[in-house]
C-alpha atoms as a PDB file:
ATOM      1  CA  UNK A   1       0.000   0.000   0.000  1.00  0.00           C
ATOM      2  CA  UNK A   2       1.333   3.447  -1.230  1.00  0.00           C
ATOM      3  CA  UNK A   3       0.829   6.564   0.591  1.00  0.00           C
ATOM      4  CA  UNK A   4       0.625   9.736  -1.615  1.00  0.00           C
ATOM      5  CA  UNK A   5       2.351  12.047  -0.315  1.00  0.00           C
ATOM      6  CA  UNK A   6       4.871  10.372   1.669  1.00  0.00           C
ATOM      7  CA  UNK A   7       4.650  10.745   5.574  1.00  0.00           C
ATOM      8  CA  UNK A   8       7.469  12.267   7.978  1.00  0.00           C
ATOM      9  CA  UNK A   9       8.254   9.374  10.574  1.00  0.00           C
ATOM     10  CA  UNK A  10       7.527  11.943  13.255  1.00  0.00           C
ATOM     11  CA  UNK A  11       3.978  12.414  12.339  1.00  0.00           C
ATOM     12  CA  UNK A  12       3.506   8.943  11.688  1.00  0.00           C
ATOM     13  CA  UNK A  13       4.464   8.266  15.358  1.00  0.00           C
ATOM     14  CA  UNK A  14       2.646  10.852  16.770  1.00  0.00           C
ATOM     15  CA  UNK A  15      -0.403   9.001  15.133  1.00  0.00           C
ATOM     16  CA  UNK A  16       0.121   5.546  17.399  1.00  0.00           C
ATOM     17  CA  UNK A  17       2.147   6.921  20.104  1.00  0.00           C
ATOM     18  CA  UNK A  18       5.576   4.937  19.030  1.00  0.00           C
ATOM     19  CA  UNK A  19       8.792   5.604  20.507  1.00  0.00           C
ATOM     20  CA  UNK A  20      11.134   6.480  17.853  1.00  0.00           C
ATOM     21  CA  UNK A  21      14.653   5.109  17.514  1.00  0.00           C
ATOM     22  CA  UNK A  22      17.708   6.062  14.583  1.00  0.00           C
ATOM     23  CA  UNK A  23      16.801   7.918  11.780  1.00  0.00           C
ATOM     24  CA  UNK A  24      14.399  11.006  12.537  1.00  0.00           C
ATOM     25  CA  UNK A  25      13.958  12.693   9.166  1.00  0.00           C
ATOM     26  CA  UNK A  26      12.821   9.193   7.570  1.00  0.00           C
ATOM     27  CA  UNK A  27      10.319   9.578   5.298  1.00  0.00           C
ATOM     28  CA  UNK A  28       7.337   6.920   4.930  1.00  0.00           C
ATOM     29  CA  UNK A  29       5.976   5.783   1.421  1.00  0.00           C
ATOM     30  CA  UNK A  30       4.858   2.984   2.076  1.00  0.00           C
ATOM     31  CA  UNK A  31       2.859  -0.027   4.408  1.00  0.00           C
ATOM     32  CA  UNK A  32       4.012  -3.795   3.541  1.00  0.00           C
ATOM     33  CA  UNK A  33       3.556  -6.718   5.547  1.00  0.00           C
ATOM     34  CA  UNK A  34       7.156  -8.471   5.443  1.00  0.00           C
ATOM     35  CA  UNK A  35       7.111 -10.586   2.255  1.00  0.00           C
ATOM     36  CA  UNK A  36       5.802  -7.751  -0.187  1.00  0.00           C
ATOM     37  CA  UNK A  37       8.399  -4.547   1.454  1.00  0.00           C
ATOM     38  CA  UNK A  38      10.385  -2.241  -0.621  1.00  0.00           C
ATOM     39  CA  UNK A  39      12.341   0.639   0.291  1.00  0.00           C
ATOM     40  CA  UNK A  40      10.496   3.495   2.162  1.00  0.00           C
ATOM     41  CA  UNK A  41       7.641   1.113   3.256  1.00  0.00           C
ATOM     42  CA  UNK A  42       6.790   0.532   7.115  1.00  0.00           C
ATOM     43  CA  UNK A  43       7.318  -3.620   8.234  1.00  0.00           C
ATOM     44  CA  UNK A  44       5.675  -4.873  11.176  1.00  0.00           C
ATOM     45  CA  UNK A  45       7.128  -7.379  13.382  1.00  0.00           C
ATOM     46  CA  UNK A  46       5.895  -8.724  16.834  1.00  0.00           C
ATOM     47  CA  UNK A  47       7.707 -12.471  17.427  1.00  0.00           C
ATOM     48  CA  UNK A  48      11.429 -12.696  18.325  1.00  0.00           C
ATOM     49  CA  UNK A  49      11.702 -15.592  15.263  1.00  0.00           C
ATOM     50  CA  UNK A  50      10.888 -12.345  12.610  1.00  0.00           C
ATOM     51  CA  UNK A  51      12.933  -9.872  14.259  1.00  0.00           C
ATOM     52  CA  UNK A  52      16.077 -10.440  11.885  1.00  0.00           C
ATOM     53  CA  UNK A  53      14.331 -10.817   8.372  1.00  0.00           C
ATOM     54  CA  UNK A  54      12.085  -7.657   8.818  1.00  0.00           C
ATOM     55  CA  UNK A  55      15.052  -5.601  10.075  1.00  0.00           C
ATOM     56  CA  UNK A  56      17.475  -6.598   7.446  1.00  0.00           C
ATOM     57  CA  UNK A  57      14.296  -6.140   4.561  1.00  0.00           C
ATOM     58  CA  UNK A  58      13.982  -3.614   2.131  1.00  0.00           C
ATOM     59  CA  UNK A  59      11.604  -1.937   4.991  1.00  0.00           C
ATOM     60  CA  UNK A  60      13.251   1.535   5.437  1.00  0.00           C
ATOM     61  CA  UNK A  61      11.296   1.376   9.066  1.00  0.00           C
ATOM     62  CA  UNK A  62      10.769  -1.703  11.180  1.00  0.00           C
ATOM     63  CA  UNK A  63       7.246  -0.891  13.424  1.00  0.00           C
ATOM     64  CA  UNK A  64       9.024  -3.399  16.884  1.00  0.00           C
ATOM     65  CA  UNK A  65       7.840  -4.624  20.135  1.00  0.00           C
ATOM     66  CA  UNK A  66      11.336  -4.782  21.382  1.00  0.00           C
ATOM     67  CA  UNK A  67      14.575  -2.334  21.341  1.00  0.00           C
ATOM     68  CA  UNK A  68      16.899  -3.549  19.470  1.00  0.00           C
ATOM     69  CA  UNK A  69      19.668  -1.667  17.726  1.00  0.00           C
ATOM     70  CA  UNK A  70      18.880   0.142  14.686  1.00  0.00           C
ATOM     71  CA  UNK A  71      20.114  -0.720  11.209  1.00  0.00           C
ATOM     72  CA  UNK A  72      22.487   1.916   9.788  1.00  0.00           C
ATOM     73  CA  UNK A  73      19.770   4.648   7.939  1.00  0.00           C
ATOM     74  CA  UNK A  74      17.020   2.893   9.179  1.00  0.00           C
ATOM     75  CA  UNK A  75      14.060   3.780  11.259  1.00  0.00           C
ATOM     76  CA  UNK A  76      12.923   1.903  14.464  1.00  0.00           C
ATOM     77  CA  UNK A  77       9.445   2.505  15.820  1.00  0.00           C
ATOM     78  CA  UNK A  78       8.636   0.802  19.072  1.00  0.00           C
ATOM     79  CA  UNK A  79       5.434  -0.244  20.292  1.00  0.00           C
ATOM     80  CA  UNK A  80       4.053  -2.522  22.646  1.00  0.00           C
ATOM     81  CA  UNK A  81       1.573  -4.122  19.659  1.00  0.00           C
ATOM     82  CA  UNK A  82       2.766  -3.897  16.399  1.00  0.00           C
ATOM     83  CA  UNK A  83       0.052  -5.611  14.628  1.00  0.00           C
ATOM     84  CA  UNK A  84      -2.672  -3.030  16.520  1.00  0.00           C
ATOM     85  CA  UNK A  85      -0.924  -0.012  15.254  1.00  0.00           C
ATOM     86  CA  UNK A  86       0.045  -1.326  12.150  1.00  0.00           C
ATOM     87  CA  UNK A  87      -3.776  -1.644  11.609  1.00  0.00           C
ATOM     88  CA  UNK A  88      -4.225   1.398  12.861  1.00  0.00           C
ATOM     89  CA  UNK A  89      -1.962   3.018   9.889  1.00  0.00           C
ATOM     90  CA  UNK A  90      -3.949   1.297   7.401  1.00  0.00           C
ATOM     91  CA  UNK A  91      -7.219   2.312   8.391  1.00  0.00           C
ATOM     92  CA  UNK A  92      -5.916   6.201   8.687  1.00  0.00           C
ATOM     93  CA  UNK A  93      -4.042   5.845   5.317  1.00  0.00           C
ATOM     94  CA  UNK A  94      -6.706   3.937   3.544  1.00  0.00           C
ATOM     95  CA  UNK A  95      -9.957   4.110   5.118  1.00  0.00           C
ATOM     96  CA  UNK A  96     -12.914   1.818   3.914  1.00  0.00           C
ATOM     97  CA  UNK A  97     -15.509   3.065   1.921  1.00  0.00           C
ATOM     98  CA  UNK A  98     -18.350   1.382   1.104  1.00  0.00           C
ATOM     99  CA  UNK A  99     -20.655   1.707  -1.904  1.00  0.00           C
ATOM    100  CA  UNK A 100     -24.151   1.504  -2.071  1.00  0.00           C
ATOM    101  CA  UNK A 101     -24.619   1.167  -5.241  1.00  0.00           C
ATOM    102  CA  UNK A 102     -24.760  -2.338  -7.576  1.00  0.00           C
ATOM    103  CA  UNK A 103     -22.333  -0.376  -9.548  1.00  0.00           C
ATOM    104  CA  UNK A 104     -20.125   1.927  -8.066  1.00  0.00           C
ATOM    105  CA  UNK A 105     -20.163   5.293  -9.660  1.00  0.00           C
ATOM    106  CA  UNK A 106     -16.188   5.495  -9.544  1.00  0.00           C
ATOM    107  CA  UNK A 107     -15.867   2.119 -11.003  1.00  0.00           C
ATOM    108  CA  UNK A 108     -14.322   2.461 -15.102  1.00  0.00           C
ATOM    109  CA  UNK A 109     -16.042   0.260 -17.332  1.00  0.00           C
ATOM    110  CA  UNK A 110     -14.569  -0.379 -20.744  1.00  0.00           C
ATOM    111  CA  UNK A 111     -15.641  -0.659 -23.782  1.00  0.00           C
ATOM    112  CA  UNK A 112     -18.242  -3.743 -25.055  1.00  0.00           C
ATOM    113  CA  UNK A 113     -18.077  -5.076 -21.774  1.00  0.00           C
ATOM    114  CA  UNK A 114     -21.405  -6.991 -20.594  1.00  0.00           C
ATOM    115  CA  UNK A 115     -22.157  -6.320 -16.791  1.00  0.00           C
ATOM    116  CA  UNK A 116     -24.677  -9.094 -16.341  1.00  0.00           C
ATOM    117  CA  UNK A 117     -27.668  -8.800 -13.717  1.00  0.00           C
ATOM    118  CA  UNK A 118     -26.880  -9.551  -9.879  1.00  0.00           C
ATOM    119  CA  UNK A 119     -23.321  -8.060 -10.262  1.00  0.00           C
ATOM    120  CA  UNK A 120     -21.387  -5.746  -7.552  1.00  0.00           C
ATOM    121  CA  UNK A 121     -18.854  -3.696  -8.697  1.00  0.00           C
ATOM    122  CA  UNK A 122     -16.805  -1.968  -5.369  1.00  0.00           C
ATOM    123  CA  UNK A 123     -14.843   1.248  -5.876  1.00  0.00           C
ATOM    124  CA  UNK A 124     -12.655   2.247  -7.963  1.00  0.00           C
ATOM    125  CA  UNK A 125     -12.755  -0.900  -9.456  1.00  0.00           C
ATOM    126  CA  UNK A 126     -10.901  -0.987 -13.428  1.00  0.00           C
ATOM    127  CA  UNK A 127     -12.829  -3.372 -16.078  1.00  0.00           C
ATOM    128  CA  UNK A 128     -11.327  -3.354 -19.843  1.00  0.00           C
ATOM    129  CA  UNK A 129     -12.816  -3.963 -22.576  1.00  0.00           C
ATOM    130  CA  UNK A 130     -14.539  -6.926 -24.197  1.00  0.00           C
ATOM    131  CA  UNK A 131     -15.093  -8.582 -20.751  1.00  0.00           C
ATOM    132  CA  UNK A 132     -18.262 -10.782 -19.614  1.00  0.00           C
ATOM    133  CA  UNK A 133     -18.687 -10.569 -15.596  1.00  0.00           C
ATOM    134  CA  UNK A 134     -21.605 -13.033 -15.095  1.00  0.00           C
ATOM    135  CA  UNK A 135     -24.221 -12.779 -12.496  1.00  0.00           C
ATOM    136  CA  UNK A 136     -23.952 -12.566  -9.028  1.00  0.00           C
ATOM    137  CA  UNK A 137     -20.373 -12.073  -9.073  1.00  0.00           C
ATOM    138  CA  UNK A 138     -18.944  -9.515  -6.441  1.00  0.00           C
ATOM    139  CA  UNK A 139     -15.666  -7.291  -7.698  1.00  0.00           C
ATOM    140  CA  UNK A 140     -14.445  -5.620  -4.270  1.00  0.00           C
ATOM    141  CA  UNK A 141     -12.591  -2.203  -4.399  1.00  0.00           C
ATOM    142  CA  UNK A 142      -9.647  -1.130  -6.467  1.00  0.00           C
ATOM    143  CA  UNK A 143      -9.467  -4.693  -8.210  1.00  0.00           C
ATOM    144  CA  UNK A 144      -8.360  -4.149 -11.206  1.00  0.00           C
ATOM    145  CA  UNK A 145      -9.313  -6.626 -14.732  1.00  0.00           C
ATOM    146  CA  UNK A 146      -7.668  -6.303 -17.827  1.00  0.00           C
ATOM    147  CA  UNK A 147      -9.256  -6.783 -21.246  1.00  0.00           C
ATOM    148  CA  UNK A 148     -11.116  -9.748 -22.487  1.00  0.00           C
ATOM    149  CA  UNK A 149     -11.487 -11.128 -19.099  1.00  0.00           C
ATOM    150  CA  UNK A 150     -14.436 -13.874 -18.453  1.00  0.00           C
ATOM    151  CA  UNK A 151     -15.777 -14.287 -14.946  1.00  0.00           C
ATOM    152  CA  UNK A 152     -18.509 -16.576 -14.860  1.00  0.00           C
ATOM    153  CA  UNK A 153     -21.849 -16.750 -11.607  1.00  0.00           C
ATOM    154  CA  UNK A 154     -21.101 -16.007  -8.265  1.00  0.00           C
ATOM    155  CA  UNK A 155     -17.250 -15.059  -8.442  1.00  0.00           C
ATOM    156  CA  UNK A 156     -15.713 -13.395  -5.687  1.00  0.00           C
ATOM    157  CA  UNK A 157     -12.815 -10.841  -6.536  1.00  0.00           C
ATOM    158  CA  UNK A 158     -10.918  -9.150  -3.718  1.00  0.00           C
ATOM    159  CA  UNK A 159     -12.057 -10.306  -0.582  1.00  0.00           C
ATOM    160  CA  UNK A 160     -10.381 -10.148   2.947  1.00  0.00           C
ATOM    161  CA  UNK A 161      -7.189 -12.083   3.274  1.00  0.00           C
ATOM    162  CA  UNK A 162      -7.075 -14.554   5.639  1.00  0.00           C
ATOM    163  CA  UNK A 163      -4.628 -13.290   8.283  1.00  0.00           C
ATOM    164  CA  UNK A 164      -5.300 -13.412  11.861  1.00  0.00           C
ATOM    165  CA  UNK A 165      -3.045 -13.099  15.202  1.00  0.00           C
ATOM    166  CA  UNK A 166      -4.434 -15.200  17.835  1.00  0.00           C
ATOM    167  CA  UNK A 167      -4.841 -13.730  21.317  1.00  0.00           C
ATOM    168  CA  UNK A 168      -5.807 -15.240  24.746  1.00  0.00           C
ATOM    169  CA  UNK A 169      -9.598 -14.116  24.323  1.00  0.00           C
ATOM    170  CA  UNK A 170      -9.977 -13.969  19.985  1.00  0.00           C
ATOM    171  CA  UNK A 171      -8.914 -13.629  16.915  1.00  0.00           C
ATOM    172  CA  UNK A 172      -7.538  -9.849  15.801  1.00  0.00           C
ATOM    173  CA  UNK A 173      -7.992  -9.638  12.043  1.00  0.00           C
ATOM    174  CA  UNK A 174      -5.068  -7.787   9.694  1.00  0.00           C
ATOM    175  CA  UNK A 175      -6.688  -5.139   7.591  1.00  0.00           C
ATOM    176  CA  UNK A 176      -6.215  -5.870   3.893  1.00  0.00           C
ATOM    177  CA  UNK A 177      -4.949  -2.637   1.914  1.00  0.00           C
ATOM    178  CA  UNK A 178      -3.912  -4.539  -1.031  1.00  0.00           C
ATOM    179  CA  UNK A 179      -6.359  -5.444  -4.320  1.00  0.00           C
ATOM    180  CA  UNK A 180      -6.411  -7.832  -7.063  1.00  0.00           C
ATOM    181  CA  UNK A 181      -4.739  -8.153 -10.566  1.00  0.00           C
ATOM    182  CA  UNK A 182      -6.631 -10.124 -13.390  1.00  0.00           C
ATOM    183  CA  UNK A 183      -4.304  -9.473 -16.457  1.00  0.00           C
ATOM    184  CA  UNK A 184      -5.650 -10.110 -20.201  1.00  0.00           C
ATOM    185  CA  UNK A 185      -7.632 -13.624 -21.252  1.00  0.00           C
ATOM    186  CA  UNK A 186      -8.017 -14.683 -18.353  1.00  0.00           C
ATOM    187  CA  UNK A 187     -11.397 -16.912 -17.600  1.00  0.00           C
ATOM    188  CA  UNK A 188     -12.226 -17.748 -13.748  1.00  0.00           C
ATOM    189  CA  UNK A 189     -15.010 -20.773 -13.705  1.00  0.00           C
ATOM    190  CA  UNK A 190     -18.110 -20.321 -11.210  1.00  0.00           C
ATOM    191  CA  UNK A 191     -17.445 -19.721  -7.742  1.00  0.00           C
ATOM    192  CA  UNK A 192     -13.745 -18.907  -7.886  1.00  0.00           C
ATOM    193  CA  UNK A 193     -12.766 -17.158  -4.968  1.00  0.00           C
ATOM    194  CA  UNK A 194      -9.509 -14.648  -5.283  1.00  0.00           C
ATOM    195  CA  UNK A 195      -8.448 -12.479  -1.989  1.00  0.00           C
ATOM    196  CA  UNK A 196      -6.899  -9.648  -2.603  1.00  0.00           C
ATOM    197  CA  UNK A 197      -2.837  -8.561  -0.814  1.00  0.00           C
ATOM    198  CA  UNK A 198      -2.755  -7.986   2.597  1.00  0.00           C
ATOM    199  CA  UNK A 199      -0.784  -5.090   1.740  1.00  0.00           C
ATOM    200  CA  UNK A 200       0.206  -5.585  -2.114  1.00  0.00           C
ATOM    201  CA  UNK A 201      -1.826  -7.179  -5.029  1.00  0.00           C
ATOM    202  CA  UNK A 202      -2.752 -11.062  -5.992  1.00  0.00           C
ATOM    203  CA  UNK A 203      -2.019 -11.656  -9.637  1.00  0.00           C
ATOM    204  CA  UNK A 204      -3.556 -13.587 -12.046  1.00  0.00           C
ATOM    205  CA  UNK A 205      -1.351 -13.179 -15.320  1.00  0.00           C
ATOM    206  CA  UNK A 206      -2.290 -13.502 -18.777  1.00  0.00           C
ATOM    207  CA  UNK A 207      -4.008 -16.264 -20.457  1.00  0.00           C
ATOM    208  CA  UNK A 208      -4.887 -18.252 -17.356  1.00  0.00           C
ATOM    209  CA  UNK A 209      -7.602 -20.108 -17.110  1.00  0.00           C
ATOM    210  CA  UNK A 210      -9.163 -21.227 -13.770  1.00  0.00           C
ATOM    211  CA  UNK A 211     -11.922 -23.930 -13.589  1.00  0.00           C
ATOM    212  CA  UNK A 212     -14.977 -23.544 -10.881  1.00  0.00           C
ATOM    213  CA  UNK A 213     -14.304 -23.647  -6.812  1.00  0.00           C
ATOM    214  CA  UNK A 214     -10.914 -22.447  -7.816  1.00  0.00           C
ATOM    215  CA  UNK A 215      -9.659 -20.328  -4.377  1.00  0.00           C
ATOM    216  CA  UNK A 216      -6.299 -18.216  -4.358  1.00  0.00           C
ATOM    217  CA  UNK A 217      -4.860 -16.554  -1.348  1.00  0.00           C
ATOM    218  CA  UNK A 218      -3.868 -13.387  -0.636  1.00  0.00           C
ATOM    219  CA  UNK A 219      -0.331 -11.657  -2.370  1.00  0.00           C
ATOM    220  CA  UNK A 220      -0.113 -15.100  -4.550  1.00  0.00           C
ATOM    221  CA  UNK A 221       1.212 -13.980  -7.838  1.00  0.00           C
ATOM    222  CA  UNK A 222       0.150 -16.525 -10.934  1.00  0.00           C
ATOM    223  CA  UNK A 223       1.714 -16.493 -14.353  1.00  0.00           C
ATOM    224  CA  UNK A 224       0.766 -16.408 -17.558  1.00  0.00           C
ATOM    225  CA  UNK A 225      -0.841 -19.169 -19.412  1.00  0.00           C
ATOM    226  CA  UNK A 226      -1.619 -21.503 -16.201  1.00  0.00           C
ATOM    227  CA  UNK A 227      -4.228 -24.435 -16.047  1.00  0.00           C
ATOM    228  CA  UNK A 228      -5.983 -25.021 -12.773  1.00  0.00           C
ATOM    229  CA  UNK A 229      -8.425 -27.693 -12.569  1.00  0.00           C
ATOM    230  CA  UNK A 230     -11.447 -27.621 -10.274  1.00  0.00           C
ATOM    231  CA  UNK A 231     -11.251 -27.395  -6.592  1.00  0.00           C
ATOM    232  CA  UNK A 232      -7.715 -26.296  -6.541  1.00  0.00           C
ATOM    233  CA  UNK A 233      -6.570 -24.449  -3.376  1.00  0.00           C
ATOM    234  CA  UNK A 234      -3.955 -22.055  -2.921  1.00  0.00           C
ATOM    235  CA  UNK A 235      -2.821 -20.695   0.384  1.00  0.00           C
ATOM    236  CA  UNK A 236      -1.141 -17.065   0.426  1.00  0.00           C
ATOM    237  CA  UNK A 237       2.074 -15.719  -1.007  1.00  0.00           C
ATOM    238  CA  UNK A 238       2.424 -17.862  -3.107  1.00  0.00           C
ATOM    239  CA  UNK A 239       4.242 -18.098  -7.125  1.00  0.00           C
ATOM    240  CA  UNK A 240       3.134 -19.648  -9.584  1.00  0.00           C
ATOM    241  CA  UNK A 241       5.461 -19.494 -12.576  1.00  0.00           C
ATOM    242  CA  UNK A 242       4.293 -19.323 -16.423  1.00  0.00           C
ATOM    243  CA  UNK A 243       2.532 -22.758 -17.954  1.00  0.00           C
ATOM    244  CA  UNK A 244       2.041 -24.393 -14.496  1.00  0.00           C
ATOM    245  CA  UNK A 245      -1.141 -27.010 -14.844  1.00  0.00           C
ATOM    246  CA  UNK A 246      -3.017 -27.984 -11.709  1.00  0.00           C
ATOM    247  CA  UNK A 247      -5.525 -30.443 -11.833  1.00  0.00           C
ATOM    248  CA  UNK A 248      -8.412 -31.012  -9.741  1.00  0.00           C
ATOM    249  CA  UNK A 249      -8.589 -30.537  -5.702  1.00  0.00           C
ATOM    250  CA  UNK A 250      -4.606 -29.723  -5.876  1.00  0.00           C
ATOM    251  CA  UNK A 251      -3.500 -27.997  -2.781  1.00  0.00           C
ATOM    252  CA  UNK A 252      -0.611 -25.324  -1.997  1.00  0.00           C
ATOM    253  CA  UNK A 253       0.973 -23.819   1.161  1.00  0.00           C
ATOM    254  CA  UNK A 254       1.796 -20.596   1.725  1.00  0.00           C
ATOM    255  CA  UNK A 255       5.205 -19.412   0.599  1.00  0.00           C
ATOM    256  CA  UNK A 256       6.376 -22.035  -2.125  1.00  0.00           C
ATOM    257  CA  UNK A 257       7.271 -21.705  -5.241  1.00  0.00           C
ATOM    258  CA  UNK A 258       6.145 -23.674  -8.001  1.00  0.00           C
ATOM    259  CA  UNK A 259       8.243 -23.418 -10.794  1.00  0.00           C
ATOM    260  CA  UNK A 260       7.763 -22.524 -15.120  1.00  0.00           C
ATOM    261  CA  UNK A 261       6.243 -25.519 -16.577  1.00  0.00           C
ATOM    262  CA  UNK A 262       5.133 -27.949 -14.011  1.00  0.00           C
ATOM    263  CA  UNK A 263       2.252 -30.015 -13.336  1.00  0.00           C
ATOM    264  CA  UNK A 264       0.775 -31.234 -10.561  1.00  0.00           C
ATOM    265  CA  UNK A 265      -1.734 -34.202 -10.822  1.00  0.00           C
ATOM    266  CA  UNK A 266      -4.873 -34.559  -8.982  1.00  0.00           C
ATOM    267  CA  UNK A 267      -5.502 -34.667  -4.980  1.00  0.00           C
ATOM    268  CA  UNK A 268      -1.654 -33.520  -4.118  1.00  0.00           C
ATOM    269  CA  UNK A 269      -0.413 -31.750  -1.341  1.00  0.00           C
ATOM    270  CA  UNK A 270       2.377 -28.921  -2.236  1.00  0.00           C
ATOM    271  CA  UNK A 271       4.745 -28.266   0.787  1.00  0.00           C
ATOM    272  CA  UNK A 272       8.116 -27.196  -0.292  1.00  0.00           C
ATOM    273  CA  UNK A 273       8.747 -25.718  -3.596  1.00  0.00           C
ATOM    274  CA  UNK A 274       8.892 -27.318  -6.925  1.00  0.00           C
ATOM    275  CA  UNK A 275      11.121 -26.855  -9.645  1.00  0.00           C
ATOM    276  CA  UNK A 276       9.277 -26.403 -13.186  1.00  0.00           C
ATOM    277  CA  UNK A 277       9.158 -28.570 -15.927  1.00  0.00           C
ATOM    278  CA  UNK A 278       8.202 -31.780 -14.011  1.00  0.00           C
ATOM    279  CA  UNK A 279       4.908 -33.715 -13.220  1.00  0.00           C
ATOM    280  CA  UNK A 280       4.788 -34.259  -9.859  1.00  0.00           C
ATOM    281  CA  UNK A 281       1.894 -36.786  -7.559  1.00  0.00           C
ATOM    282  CA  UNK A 282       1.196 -37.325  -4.015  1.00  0.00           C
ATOM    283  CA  UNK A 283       0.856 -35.732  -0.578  1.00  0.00           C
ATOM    284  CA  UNK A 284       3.418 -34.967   0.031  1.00  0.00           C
ATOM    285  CA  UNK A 285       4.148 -33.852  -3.445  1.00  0.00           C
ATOM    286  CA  UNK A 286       7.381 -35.645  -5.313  1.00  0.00           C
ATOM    287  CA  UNK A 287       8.431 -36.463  -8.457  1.00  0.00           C
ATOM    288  CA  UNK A 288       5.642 -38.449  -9.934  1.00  0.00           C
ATOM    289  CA  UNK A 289       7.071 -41.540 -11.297  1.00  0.00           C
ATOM    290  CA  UNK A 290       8.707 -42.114  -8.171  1.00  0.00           C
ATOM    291  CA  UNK A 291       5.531 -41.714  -6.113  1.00  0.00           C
ATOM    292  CA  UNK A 292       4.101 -44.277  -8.267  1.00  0.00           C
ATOM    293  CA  UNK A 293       6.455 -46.494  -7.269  1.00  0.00           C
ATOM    294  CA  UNK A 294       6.695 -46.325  -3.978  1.00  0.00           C
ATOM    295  CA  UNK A 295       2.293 -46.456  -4.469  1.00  0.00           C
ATOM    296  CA  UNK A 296       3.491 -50.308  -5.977  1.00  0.00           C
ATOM    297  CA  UNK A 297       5.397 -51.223  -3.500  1.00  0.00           C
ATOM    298  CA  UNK A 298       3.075 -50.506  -0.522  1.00  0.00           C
ATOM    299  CA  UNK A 299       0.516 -52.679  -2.419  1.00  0.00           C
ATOM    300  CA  UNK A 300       3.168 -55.727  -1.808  1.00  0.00           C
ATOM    301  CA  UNK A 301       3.654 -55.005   1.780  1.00  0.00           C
ATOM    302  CA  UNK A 302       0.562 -57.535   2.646  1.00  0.00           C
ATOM    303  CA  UNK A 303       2.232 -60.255   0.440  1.00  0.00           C
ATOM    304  CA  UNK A 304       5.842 -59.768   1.988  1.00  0.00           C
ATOM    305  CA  UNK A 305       3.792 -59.679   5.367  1.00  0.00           C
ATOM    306  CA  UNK A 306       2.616 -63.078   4.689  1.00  0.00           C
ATOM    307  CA  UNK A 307       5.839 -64.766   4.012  1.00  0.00           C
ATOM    308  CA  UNK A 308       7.169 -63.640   7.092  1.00  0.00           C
END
């Protein structure tokens, strides 16, 4: 999430009453949750096993529960709850605002697209041109779609990520500022489900085609040209390289990478990383000629249990 015009660190925490430590003339451009930061943004961190990775990130200020010493032109801003006051930046920065309307009247429409009955359309939500959005889908704010985009019934584009801290009496929720990305020729089946970035956008790149009860997590990035067979389930931050195929009721963790060209068949469970170019079976996922195998030679256990 961007914030136009950039912020002076002092005033920013003045706004959640945050100590400040090293550089007081910092400048903020930016909020970013840790995988998605770049210089000038704001990084929280609240749990000792983070504290390294968010203060050696791009983050040009690290929003702390703990003092620790500051990076060299880096900003330190110390609270006891990160994740409140982070949430309390994005609702100042970026307030919600809710539409009334089926059709927003800041929403751009383009050209020859069909907006079929039953269909929200949030704020400041981009269509292009020569798109079909079937009925009863829902397109939350500042999504954006690109031309010749097909959403068939009862989508759902840019809802809440699923990101919670857990506390000893419930569940706080993180604030998604981010939006969603549907790039060119792309075609989501019925009842796909895509959450928009916590704090950046969720891509769906060119050409991809994504079959019904299709669900993708927040800040995952897909490629161009994918293939992703019904019931396929992707948790957040997440890449997907070009020409990946899923097929059906595939699942994904957060934070893998599944590399240019691979395929996944049916039912498997993705935990690490994949490299592309490979078909790959099984939960856990491996190589899947070698999951096969070792499939055979369970079926013998019985008969090498009876010779015994």
């Amino acid at each position: 999430m961007k914030i136009n015009p950039p912020q002076k660190i002092k005033d920013i925490a003045a706004l959640i009453n945050a100590k400040i430590e090293g550089n007081t003339q910092q400048l903020v451009s930016g909020l970013n949750e840790i995988h998605k930061v770049e210089i000038g943004d704001i990084v929280f961190v609240d749990h000792p096993k983070y504290y390294e990775k968010a203060l050696q990130s791009k983050a040009t200020t690290i929003l702390i529960n703990k003092e620790v010493a500051c990076p060299e032109g880096k900003t330190l801003l110390i609270s006891d709850d990160p994740f409140r006051d982070y949430n309390k930046l994005v609702n100042h920065f970026l307030p919600e605002q809710y539409s009334s309307q089926n059709i927003s009247n800041t929403a751009i429409i383009g050209k020859n697209t069909l907006i079929m009955p039953g269909v929200i359309i949030g704020n400041y939500v981009k269509i292009g041109n020569n798109c079909i959005i079937h009925p009863n889908t829902t397109i939350y704010a500042y999504s954006e779609i690109g031309n010749n985009v097909t959403i068939h019934a009862n989508c759902v584009i840019g809802a809440d990520a699923f990101y919670y801290k857990r506390r000893a009496e419930k569940f706080d929720k993180m604030i998604s500022c981010g939006n969603v990305i549907i790039q060119d020729e792309v075609e989501l089946g019925a009842m796909c489900t895509i959450d928009k970035g916590v704090s950046g956008s969720t891509v769906i790149g060119k050409g991809s085609k994504l079959d019904n009860h299709v669900h993708v997590g927040h800040d995952t990035v897909i490629g161009e040209m994918c293939l992703f067979a019904a019931q396929v389930g992707i948790a957040g931050v997440v890449t997907v390289e070009d020409n990946v195929t899923l097929w059906g009721q595939v699942g994904v963790v957060s934070n893998v990478t599944i590399g240019k060209g691979a395929v996944v068949l049916g039912q498997s469970g993705v935990s690490k990383s994949l490299e592309g170019h490979k078909t790959y079976f099984g939960s856990p996922v491996a190589e899947a000629r070698e999951k096969m195998k070792e499939l055979a030679l369970i079926k013998k256990i019985p008969i090498l249990l009876e010779r015994l």
